[in-house]
C-alpha atoms as a PDB file:
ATOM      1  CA  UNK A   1      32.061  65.922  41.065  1.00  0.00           C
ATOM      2  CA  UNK A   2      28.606  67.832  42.276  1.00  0.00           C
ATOM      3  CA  UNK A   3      28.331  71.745  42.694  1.00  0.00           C
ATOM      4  CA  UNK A   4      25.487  72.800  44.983  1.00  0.00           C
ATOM      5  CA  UNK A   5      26.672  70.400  47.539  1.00  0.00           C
ATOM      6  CA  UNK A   6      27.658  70.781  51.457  1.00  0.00           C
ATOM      7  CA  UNK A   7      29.491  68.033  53.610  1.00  0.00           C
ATOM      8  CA  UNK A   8      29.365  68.607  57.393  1.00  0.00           C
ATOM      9  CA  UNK A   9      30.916  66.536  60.022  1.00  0.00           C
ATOM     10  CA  UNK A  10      30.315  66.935  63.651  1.00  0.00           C
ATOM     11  CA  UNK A  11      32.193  65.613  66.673  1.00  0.00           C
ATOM     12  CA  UNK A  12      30.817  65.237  69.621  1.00  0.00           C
ATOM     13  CA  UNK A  13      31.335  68.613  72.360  1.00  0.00           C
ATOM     14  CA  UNK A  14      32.702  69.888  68.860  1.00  0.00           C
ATOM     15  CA  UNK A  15      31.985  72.327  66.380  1.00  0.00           C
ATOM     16  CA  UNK A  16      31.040  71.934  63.102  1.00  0.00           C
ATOM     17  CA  UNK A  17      33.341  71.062  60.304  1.00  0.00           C
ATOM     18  CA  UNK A  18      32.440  72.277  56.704  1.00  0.00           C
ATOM     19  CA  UNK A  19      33.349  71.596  53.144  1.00  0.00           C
ATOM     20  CA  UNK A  20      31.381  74.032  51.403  1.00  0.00           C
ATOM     21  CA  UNK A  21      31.847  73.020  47.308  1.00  0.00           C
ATOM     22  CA  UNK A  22      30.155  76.377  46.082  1.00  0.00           C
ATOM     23  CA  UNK A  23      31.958  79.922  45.253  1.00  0.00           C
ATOM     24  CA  UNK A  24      33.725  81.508  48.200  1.00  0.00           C
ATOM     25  CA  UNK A  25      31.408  84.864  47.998  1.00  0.00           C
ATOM     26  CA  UNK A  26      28.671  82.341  48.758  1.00  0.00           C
ATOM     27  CA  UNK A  27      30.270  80.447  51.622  1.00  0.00           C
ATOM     28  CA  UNK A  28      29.098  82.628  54.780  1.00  0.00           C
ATOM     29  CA  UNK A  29      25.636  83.322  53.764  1.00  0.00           C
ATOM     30  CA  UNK A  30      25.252  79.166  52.723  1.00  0.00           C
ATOM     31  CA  UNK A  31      26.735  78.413  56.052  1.00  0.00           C
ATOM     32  CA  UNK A  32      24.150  79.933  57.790  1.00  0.00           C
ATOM     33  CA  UNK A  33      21.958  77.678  55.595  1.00  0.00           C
ATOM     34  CA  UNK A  34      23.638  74.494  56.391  1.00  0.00           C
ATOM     35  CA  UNK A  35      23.439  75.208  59.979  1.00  0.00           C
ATOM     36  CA  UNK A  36      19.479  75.750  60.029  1.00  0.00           C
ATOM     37  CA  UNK A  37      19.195  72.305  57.886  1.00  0.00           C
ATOM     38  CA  UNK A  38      21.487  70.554  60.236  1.00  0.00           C
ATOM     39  CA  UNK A  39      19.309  71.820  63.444  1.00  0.00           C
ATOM     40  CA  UNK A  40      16.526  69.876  61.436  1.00  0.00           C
ATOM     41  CA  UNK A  41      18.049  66.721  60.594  1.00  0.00           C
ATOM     42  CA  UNK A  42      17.560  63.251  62.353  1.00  0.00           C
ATOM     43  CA  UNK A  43      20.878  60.702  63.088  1.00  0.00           C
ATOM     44  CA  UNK A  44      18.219  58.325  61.485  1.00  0.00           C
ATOM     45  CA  UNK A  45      16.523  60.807  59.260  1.00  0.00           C
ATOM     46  CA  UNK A  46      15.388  60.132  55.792  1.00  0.00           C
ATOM     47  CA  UNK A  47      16.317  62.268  53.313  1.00  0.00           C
ATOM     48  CA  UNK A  48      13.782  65.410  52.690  1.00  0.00           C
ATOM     49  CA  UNK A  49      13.414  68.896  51.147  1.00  0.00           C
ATOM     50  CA  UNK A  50      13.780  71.561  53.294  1.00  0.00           C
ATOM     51  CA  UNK A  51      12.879  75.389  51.995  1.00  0.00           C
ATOM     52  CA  UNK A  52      15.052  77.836  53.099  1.00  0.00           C
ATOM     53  CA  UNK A  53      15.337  81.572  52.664  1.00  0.00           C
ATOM     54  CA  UNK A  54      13.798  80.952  49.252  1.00  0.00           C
ATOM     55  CA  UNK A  55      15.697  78.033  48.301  1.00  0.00           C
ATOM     56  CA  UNK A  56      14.918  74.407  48.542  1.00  0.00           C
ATOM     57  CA  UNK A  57      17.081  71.570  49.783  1.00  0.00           C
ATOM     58  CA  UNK A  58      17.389  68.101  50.369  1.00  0.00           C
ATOM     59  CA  UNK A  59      19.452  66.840  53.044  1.00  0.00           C
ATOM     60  CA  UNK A  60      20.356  63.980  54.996  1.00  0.00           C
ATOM     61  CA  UNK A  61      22.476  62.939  58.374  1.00  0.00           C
ATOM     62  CA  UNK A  62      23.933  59.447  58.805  1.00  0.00           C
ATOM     63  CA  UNK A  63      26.734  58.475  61.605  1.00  0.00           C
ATOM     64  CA  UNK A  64      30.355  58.585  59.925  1.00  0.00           C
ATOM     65  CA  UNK A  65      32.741  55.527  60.846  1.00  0.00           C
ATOM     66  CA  UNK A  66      36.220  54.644  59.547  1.00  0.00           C
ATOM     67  CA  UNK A  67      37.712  51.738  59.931  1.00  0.00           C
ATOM     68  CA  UNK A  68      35.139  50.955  62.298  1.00  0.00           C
ATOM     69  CA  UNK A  69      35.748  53.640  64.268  1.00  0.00           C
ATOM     70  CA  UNK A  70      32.584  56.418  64.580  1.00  0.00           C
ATOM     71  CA  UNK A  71      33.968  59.900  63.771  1.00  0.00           C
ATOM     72  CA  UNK A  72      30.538  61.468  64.220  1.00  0.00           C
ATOM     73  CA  UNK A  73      27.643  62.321  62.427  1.00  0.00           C
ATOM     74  CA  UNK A  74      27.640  63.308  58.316  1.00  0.00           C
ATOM     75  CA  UNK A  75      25.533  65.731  57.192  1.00  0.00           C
ATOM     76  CA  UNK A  76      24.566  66.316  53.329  1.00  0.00           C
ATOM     77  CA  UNK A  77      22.754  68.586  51.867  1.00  0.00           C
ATOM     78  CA  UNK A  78      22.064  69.685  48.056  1.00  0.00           C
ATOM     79  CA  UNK A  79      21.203  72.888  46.872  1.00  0.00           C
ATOM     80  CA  UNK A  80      18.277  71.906  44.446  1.00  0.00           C
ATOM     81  CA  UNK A  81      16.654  75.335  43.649  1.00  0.00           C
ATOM     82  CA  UNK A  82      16.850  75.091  40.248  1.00  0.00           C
ATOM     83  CA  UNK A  83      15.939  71.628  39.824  1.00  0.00           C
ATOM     84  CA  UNK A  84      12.769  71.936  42.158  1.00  0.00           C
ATOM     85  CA  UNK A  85      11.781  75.237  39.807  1.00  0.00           C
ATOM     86  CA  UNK A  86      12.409  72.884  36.619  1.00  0.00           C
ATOM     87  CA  UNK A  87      10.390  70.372  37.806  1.00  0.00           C
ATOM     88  CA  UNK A  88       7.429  73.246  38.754  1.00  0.00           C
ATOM     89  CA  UNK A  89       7.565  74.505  35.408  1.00  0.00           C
ATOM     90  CA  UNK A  90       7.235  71.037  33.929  1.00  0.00           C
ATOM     91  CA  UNK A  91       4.434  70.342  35.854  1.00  0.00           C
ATOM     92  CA  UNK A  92       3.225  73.004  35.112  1.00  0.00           C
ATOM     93  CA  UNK A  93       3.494  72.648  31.780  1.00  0.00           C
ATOM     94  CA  UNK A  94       2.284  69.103  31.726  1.00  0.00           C
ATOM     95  CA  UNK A  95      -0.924  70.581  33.514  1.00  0.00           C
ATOM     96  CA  UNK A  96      -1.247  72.816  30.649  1.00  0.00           C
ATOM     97  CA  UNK A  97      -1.165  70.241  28.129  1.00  0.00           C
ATOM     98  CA  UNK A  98      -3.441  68.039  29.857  1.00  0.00           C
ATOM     99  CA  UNK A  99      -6.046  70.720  29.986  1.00  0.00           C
ATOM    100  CA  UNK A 100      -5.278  71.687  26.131  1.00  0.00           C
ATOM    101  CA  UNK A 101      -5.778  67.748  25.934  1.00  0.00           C
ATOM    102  CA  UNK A 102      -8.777  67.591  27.543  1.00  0.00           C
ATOM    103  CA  UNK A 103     -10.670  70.522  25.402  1.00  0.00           C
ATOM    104  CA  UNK A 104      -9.559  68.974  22.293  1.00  0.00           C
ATOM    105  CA  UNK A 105     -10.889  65.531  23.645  1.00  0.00           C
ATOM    106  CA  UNK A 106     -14.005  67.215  24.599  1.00  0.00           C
ATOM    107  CA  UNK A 107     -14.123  69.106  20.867  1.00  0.00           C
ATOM    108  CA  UNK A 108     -13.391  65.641  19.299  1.00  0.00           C
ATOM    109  CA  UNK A 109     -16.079  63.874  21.209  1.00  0.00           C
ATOM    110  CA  UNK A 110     -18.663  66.684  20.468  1.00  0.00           C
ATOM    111  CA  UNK A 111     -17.943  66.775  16.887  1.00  0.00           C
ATOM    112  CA  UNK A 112     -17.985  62.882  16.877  1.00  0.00           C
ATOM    113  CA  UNK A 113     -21.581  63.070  18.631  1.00  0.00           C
ATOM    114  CA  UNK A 114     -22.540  65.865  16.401  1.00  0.00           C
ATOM    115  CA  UNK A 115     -21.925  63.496  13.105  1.00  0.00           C
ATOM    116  CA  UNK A 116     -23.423  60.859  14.769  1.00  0.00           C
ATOM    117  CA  UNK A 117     -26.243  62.434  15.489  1.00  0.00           C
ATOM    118  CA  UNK A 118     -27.639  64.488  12.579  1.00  0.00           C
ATOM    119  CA  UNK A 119     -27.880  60.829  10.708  1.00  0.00           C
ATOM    120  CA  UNK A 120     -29.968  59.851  13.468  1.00  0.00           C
ATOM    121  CA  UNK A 121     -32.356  62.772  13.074  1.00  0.00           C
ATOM    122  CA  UNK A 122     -32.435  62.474   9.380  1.00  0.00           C
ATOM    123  CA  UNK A 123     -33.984  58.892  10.174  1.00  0.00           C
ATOM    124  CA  UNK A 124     -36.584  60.264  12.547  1.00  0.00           C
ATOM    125  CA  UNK A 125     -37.729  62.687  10.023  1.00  0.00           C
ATOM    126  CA  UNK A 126     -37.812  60.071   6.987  1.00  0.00           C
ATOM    127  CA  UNK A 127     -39.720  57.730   9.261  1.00  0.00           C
ATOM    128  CA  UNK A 128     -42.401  60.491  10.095  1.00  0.00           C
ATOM    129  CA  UNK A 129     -42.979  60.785   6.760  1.00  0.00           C
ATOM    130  CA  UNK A 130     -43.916  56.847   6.265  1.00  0.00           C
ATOM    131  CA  UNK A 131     -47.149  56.096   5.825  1.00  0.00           C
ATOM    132  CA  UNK A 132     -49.080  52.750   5.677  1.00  0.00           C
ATOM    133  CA  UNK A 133     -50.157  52.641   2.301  1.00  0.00           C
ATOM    134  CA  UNK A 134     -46.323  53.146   1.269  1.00  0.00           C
ATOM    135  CA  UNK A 135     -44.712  50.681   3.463  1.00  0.00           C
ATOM    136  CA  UNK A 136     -43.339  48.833   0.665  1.00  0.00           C
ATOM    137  CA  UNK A 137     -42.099  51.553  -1.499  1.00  0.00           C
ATOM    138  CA  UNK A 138     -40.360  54.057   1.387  1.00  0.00           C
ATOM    139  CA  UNK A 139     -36.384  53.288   2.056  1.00  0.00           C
ATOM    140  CA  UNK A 140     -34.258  54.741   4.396  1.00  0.00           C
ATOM    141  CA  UNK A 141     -31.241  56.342   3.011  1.00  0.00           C
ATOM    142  CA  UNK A 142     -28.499  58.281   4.312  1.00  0.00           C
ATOM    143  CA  UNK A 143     -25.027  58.780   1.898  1.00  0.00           C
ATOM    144  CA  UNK A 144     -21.556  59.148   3.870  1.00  0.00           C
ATOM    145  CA  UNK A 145     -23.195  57.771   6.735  1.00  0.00           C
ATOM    146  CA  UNK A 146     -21.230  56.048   9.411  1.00  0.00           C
ATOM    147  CA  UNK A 147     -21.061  52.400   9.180  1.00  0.00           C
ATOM    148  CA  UNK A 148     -23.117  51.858  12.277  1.00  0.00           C
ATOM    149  CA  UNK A 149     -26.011  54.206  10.997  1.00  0.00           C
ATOM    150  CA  UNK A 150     -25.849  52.163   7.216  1.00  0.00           C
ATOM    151  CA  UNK A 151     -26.531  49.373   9.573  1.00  0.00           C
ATOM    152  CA  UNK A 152     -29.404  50.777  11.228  1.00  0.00           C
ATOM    153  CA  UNK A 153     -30.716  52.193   7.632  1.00  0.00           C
ATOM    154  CA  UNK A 154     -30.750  48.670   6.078  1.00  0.00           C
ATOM    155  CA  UNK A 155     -32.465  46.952   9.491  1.00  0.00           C
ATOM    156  CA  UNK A 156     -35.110  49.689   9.362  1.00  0.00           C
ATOM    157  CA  UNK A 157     -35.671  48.909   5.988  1.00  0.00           C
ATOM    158  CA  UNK A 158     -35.273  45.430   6.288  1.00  0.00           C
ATOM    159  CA  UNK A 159     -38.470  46.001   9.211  1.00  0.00           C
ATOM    160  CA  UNK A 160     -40.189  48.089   6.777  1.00  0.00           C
ATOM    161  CA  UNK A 161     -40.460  45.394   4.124  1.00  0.00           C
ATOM    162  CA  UNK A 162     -41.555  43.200   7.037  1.00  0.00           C
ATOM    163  CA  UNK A 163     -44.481  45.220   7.986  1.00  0.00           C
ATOM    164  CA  UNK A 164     -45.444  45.959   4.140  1.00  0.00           C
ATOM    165  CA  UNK A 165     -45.999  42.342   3.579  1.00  0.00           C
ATOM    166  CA  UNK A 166     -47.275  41.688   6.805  1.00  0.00           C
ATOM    167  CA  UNK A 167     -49.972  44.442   5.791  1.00  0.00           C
ATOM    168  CA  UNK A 168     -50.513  43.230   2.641  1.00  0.00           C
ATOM    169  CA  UNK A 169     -51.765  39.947   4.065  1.00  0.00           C
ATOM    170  CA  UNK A 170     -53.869  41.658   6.400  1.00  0.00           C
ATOM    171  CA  UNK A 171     -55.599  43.471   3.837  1.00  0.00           C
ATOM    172  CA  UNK A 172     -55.829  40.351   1.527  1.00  0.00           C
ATOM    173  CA  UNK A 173     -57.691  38.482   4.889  1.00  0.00           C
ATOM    174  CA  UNK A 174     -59.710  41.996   5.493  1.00  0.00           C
ATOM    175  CA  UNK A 175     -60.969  41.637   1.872  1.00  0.00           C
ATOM    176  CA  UNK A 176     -61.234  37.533   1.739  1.00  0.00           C
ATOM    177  CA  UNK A 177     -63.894  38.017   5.115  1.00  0.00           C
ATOM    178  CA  UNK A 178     -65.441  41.214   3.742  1.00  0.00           C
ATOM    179  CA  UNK A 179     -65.930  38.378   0.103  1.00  0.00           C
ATOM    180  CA  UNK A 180     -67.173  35.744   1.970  1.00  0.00           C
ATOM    181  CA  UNK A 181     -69.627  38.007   4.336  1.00  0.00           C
ATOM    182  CA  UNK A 182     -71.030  39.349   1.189  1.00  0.00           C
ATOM    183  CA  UNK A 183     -71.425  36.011  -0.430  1.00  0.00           C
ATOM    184  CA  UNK A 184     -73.263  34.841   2.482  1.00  0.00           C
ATOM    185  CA  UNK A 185     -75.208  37.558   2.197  1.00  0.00           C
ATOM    186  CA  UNK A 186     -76.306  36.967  -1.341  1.00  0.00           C
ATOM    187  CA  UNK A 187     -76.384  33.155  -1.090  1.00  0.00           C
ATOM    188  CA  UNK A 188     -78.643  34.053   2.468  1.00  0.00           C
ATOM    189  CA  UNK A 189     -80.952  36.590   0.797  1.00  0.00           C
ATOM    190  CA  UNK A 190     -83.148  34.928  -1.660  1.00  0.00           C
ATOM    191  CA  UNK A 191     -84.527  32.440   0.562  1.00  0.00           C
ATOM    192  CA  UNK A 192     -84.822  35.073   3.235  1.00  0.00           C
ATOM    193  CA  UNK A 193     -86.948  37.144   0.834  1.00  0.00           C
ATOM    194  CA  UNK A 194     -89.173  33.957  -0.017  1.00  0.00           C
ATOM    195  CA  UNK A 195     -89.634  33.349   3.087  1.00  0.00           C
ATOM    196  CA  UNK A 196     -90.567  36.826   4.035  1.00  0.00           C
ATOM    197  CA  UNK A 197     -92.774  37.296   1.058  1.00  0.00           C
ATOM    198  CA  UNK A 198     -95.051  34.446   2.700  1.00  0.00           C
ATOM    199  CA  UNK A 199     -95.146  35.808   6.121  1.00  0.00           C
ATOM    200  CA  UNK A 200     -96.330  39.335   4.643  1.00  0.00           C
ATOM    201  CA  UNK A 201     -99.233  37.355   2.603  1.00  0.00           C
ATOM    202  CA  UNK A 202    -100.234  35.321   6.061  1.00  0.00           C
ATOM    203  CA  UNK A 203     -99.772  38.547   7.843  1.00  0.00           C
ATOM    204  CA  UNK A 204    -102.403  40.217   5.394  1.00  0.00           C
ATOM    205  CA  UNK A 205    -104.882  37.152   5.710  1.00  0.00           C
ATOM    206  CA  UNK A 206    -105.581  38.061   9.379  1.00  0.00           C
ATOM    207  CA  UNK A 207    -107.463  35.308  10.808  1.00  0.00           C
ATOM    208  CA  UNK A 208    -108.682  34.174   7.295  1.00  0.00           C
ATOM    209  CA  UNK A 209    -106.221  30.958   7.375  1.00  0.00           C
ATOM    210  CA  UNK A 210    -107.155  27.235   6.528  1.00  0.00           C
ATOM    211  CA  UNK A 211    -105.398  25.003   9.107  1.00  0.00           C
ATOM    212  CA  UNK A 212    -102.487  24.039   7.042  1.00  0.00           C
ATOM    213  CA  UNK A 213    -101.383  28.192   6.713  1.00  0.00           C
END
């Protein structure tokens, strides 16, 4: 039921017997064949691909017995040329495709980066643009944005209402000391300039003081 196949048997101190299944113009020049794979083969041999005059085989030898009685040694071997240059070309192919796979997974991950990152520079320049005194009116936002860089957007400004406030107060504790220095000031003043107003008149009296100046 197989083309491409050869069946040897060998007897001991006999020559070889064999069944050669392909076209009779064929059968010399694949009997030389045979004989070079059976010179190769192991009684206990696994089966392996042999390459031959351009041609690739695998073959195997195993003892023959009938009725428990050893005949001698069976040889096989399959002609597998055209399957060993299909599978070639299909790995070949497949190495192709995994190549043409790769630079579209590389394109795909570039473009991906690419749209990920102009977002991301869009918020670097917005933020250089932020100020202090406009904290509370600047907002970050970027339309058609991934949904990760939306997130980031509404944390930034979610931080940027944070630090308006958070200078607001400062300023309103800035102003509340800079109030209360200059009320002490004024409060601290009048006496100061009562008190410094009768220094100055002692000061111009010299030594011309009763004993309670």
């Amino acid at each position: 039921s197989s083309d491409r196949l050869w069946i040897g048997i060998k007897q001991p101190d006999r020559s070889m017997l064999i069944a050669d299944l392909l076209a009779e113009p064929k059968m010399k020049w694949d009997l030389s064949i045979f004989e070079r794979l059976v010179q190769d083969l192991s009684h206990k041999g696994l089966p392996r691909v042999h390459h031959l005059q351009g041609r690739d085989f695998v073959a195997c030898a195993g003892p023959l017995t009938v009725n428990r009685t050893p005949l001698g040694t069976l040889y096989l071997a399959q002609d597998i040329t055209e399957d060993q240059t299909r599978f070639y070309q299909l790995i070949q192919n497949l190495v192709f495709a995994n190549f043409f796979a790769l630079i579209l997974l590389i394109a795909l991950v570039a473009y991906e980066a690419q749209r990920l990152l102009l977002p991301l520079s869009k918020v670097s320049q917005m933020t250089q643009a932020i100020s202090v005194e406009d904290l509370g009116e600047k907002r970050i936002e970027i339309p058609k944005a991934p949904r990760e860089i939306q997130n980031l957007a509404d944390t930034f400004n979610r931080l940027l209402n944070r630090l308006s406030e958070a200078w607001q107060q400062q300023r309103t504790t800035d102003e509340q000391q800079r109030q209360f220095v200059s009320n002490v000031s004024h409060e601290l003043r009048t006496p100061l300039t009562i008190v410094r107003g009768y220094i100055e008149s002692v000061l111009r009296r010299g030594q011309n003081l009763t004993e309670s100046q």
